[in-house]
N, C-alpha and C. Protein backbone atom coordinates (compact mmCIF):
# COMPACT_ATOMS: atom_id res chain seq x y z
N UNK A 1 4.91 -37.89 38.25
CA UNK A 1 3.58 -37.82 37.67
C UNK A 1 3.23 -36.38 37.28
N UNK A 2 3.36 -35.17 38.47
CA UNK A 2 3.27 -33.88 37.95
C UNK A 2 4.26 -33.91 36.59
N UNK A 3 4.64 -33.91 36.73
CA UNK A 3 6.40 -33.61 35.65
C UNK A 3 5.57 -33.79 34.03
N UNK A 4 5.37 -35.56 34.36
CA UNK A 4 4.48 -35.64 33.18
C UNK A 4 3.63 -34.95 32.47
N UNK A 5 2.65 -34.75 33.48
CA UNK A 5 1.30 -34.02 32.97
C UNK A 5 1.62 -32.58 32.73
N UNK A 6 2.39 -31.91 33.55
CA UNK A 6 3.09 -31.06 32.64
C UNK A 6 3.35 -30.30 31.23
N UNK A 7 3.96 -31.86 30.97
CA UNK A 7 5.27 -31.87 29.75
C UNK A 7 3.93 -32.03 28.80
N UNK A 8 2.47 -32.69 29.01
CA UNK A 8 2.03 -33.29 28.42
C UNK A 8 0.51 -32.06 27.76
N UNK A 9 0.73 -31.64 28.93
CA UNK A 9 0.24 -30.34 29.22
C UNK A 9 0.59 -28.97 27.95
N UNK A 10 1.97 -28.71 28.49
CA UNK A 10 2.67 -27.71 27.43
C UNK A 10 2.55 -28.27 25.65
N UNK A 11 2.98 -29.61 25.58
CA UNK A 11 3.17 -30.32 24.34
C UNK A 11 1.69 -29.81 23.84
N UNK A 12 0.31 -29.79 24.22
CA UNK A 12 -1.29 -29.93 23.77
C UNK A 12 -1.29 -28.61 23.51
N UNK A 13 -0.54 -27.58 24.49
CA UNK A 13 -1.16 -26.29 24.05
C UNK A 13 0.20 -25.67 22.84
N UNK A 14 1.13 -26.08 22.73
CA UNK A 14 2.08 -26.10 21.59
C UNK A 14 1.58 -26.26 20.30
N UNK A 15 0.63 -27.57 20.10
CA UNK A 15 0.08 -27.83 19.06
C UNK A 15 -0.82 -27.01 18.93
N UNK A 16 -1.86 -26.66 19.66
CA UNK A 16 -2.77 -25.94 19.56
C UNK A 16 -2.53 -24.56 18.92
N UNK A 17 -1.91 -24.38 19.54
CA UNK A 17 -1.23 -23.11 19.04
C UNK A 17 -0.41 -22.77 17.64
N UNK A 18 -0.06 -24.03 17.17
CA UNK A 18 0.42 -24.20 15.77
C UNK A 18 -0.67 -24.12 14.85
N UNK A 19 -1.94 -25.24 15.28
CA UNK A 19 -2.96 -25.67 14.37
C UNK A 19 -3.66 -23.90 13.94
N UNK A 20 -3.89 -23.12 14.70
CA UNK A 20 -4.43 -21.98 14.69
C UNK A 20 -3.97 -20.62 14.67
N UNK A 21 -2.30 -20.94 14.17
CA UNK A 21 -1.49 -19.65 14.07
C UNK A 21 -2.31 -19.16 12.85
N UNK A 22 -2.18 -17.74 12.56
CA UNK A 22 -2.93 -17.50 11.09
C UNK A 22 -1.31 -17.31 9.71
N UNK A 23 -2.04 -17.83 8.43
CA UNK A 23 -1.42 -17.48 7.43
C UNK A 23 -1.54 -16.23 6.94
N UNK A 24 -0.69 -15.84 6.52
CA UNK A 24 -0.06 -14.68 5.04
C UNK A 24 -0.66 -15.21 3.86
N UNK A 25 -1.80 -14.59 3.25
CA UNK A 25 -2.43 -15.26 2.15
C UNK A 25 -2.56 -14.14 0.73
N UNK A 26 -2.02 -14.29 -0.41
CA UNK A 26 -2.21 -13.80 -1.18
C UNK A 26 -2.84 -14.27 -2.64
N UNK A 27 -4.00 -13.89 -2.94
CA UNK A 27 -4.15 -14.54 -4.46
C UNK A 27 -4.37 -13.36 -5.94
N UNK A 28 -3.52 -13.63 -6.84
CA UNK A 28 -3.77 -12.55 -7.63
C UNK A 28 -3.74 -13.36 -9.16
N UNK A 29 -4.21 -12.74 -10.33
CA UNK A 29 -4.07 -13.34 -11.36
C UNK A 29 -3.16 -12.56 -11.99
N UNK A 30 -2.67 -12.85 -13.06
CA UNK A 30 -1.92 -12.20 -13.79
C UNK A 30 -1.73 -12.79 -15.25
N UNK A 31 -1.82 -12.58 -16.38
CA UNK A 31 -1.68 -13.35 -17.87
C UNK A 31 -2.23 -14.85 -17.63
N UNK A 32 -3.83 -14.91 -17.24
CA UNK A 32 -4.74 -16.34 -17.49
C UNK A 32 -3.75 -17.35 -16.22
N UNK A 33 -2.91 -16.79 -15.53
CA UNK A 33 -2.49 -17.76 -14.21
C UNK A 33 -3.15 -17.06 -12.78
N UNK A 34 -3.41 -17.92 -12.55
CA UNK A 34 -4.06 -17.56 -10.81
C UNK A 34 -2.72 -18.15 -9.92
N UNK A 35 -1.75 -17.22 -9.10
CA UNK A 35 -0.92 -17.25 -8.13
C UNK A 35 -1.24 -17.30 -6.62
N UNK A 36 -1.20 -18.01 -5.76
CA UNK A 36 -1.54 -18.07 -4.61
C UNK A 36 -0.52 -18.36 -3.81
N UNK A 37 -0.03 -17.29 -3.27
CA UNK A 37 1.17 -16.88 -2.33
C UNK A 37 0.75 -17.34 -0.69
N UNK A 38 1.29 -18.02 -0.04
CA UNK A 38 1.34 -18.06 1.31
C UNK A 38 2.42 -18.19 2.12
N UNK A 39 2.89 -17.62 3.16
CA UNK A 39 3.62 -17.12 4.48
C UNK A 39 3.12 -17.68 5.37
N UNK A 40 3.74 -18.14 6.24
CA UNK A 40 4.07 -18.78 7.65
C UNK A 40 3.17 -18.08 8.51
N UNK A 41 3.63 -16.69 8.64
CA UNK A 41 2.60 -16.01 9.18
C UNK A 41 2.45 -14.72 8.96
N UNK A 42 1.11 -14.16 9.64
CA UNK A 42 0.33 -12.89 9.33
C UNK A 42 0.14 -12.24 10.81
N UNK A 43 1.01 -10.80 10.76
CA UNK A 43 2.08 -10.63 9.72
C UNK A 43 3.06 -11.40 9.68
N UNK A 44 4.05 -11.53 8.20
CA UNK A 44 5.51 -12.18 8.68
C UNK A 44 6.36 -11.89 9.57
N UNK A 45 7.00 -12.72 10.09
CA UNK A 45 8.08 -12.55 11.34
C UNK A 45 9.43 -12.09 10.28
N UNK A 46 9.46 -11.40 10.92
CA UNK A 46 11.48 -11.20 11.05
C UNK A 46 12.48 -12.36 10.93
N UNK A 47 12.64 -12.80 10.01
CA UNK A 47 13.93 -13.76 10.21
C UNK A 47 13.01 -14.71 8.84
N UNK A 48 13.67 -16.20 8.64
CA UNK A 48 13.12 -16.63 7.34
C UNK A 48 11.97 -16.83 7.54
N UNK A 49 11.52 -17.12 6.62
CA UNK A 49 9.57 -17.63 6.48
C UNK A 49 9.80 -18.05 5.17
N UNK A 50 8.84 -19.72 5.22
CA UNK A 50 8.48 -20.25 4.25
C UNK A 50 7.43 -19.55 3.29
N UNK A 51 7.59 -19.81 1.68
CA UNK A 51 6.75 -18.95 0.89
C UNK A 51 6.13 -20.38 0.28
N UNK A 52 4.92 -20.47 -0.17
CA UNK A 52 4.56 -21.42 -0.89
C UNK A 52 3.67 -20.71 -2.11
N UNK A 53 4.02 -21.33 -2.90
CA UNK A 53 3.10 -20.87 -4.32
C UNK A 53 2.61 -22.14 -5.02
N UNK A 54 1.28 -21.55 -5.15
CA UNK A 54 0.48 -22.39 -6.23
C UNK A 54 0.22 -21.83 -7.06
N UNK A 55 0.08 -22.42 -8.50
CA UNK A 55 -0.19 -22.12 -9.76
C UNK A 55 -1.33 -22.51 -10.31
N UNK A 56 -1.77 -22.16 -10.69
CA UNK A 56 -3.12 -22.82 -11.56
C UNK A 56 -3.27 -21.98 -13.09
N UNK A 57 -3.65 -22.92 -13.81
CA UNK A 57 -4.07 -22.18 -14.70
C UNK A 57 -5.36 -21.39 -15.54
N UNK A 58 -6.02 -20.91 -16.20
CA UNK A 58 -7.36 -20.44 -16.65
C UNK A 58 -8.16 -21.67 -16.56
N UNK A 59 -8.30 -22.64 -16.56
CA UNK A 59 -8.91 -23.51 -16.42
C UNK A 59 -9.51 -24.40 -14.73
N UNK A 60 -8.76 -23.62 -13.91
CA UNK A 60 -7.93 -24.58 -12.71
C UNK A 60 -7.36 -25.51 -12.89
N UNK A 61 -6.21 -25.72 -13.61
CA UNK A 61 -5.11 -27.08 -13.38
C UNK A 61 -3.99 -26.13 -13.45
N UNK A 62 -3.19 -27.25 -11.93
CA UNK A 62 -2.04 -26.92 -11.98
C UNK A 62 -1.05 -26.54 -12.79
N UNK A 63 -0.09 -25.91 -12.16
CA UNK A 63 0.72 -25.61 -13.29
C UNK A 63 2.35 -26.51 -12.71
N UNK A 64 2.56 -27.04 -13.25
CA UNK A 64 3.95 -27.90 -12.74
C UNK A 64 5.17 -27.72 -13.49
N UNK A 65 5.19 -27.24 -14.82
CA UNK A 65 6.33 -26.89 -15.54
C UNK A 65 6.94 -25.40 -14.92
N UNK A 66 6.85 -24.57 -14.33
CA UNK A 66 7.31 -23.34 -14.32
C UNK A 66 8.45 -22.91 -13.65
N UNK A 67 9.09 -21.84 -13.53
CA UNK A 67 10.28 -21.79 -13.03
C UNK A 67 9.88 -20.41 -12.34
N UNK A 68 10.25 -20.56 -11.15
CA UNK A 68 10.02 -19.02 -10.43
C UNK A 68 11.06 -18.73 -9.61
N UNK A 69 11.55 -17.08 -9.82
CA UNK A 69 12.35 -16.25 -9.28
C UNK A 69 11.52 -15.54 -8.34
N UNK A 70 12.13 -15.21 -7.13
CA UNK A 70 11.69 -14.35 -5.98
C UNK A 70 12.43 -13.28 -5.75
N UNK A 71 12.56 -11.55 -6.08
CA UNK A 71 13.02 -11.14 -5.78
C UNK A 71 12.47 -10.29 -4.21
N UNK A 72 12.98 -10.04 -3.40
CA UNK A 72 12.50 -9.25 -2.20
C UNK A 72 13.61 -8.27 -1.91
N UNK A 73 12.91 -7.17 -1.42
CA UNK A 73 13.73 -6.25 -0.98
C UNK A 73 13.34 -4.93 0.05
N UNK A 74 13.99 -4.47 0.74
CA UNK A 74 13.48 -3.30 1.91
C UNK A 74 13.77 -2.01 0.95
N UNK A 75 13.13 -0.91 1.07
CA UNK A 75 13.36 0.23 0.72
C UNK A 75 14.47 0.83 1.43
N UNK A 76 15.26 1.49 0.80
CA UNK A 76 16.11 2.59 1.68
C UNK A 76 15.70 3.53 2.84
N UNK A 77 16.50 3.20 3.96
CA UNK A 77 16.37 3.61 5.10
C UNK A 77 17.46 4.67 5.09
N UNK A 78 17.51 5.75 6.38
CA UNK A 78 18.56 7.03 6.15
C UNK A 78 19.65 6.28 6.52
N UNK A 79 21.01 6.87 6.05
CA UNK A 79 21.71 6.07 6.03
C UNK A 79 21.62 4.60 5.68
N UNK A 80 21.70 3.85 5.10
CA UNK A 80 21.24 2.44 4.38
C UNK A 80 20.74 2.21 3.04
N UNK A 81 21.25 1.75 2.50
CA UNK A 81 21.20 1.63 0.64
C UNK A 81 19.82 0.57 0.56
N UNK A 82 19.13 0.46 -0.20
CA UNK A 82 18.21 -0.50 -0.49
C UNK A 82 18.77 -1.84 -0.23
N UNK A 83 17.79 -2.89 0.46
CA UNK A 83 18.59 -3.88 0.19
C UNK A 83 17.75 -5.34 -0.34
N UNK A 84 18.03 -5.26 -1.20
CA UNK A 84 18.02 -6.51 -1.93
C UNK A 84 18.73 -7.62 -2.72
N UNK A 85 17.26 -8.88 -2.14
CA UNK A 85 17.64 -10.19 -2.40
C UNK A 85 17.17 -10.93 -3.41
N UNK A 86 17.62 -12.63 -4.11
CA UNK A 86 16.85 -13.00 -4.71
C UNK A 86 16.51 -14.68 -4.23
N UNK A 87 16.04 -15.13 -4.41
CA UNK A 87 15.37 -16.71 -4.46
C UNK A 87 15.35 -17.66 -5.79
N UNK A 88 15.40 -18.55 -5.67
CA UNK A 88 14.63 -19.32 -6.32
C UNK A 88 13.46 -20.22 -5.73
N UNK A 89 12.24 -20.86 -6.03
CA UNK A 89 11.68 -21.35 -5.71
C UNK A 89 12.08 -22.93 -6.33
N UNK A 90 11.50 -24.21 -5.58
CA UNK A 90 11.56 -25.44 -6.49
C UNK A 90 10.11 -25.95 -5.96
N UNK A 91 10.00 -26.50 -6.88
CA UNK A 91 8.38 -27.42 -6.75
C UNK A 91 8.67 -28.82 -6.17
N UNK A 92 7.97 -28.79 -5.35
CA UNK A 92 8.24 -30.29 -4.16
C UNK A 92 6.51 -30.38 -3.69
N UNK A 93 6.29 -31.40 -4.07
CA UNK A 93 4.67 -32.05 -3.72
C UNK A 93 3.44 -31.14 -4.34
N UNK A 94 3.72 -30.82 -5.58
CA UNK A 94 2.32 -29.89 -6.07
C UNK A 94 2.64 -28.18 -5.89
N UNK A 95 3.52 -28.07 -4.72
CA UNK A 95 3.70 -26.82 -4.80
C UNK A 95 5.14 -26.42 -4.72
N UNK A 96 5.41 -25.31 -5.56
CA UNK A 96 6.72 -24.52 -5.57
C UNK A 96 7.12 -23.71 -4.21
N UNK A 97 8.07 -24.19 -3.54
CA UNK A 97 8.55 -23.20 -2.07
C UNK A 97 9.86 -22.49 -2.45
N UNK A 98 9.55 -21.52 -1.72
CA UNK A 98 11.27 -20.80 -1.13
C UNK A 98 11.05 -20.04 -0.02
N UNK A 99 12.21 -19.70 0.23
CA UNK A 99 12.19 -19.11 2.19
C UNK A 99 12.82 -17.91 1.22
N UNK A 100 12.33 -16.78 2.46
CA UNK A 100 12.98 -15.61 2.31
C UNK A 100 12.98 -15.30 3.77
N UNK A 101 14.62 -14.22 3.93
CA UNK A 101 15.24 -14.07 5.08
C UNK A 101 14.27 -12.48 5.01
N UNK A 102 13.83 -12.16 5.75
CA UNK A 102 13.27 -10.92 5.94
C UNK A 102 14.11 -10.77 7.96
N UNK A 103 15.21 -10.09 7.56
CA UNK A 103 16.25 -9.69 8.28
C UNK A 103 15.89 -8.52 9.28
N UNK A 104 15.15 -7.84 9.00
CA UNK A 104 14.58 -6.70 9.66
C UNK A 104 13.06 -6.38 9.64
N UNK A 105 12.75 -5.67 10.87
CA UNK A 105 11.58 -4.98 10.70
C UNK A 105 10.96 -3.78 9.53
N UNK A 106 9.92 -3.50 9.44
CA UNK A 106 9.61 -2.71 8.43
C UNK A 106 8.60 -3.13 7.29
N UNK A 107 8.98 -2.81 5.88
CA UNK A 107 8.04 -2.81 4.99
C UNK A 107 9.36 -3.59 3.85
N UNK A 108 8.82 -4.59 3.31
CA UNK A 108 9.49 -5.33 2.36
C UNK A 108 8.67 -5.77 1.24
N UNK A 109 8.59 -5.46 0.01
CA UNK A 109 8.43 -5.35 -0.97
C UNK A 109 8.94 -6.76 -1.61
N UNK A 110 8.25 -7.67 -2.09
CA UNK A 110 8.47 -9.12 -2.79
C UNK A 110 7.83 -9.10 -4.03
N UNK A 111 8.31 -9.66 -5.21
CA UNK A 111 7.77 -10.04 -6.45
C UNK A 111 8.30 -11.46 -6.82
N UNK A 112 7.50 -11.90 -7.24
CA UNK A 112 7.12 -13.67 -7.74
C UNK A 112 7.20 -13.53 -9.18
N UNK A 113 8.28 -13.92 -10.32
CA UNK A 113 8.43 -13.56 -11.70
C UNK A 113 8.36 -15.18 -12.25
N UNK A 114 7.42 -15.72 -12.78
CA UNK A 114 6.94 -16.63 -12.95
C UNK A 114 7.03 -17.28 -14.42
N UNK A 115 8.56 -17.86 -14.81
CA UNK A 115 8.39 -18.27 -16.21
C UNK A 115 7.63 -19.60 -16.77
N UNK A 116 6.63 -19.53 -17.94
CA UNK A 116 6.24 -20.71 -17.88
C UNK A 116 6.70 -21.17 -19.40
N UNK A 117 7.09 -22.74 -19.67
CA UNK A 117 7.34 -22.69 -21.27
C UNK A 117 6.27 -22.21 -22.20
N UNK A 118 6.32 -21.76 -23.07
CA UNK A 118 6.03 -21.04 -24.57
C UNK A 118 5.20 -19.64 -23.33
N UNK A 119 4.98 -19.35 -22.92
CA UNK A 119 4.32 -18.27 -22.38
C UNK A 119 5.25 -16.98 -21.36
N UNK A 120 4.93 -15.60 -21.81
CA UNK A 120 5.84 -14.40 -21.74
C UNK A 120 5.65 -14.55 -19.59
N UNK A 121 6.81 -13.67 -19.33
CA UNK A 121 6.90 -13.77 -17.82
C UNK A 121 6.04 -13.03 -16.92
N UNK A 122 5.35 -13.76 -15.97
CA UNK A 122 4.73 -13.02 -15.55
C UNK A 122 5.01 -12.86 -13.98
N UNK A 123 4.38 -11.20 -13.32
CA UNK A 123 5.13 -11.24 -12.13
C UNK A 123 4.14 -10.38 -11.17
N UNK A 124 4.33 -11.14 -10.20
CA UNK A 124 3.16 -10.36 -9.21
C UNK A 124 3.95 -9.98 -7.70
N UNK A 125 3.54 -8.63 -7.74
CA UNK A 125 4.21 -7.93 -6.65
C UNK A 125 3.35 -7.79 -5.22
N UNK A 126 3.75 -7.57 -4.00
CA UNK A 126 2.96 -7.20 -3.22
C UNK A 126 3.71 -6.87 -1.77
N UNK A 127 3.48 -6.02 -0.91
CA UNK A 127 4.50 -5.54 -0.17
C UNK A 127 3.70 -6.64 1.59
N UNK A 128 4.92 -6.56 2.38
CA UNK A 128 4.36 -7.26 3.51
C UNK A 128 4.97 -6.31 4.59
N UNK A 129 4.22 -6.15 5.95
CA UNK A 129 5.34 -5.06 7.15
C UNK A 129 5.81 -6.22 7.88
N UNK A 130 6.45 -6.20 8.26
CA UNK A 130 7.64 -7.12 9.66
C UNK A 130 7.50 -6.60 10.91
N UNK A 131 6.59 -6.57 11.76
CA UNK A 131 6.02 -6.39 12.79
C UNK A 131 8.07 -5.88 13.91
């Protein structure tokens, strides 16, 4: 019976603790699109984290045709060459995801390059630290 209440115990404050972790929230416009960047968490952890992007357009409606590249990368450290990565994102339920491995602590630098048909590329940068 202890054992249970326990297990049942840990399981309530597990969730709890999920429901109220905080997000990584970014919103920026760029060429008549409103981008809304979100991370797992704030700050991001070390190791992968889900990215989710929403699109909208000047109007607010989605944007569902687009194709987005993720590049991320750490600045050069002494000894250590820059290092960078890239992504793709795919759109699954309204919104476009990709994970990025943020491998180390520090300051990592991400840009979201956002092609849409008939319209020029657009790309929004913004740096995150890795606790």
């Amino acid at each position: 019976m202890k054992k249970a209440l326990l297990i049942i115990l840990s399981v309530a404050i597990f969730l709890a603790g999920t429901l109220y972790a905080a997000q990584y929230e970014i919103v920026k416009e760029v060429d008549g699109l409103q981008v809304k960047i979100l991370m797992d968490n704030d700050p991001p952890a070390k190791g992968k984290n889900n990215l989710n992007i929403i699109l909208t357009d000047s109007e607010g409606k989605p944007v569902t045709k687009a194709r987005i590249k993720v590049d991320y990368s750490m600045p050069p450290m002494k000894n250590m060459p820059t290092m960078i990565y890239k992504t793709r994102a795919k759109f699954k339920g309204g919104i476009y995801r990709a994970m990025v491995n943020l491998s180390m602590s520090g300051r990592w630098d991400i840009r979201v390059n956002v092609k849409r048909p008939g319209k020029s590329l657009a790309k929004v940068s913004f740096s995150v630290n890795v606790p």
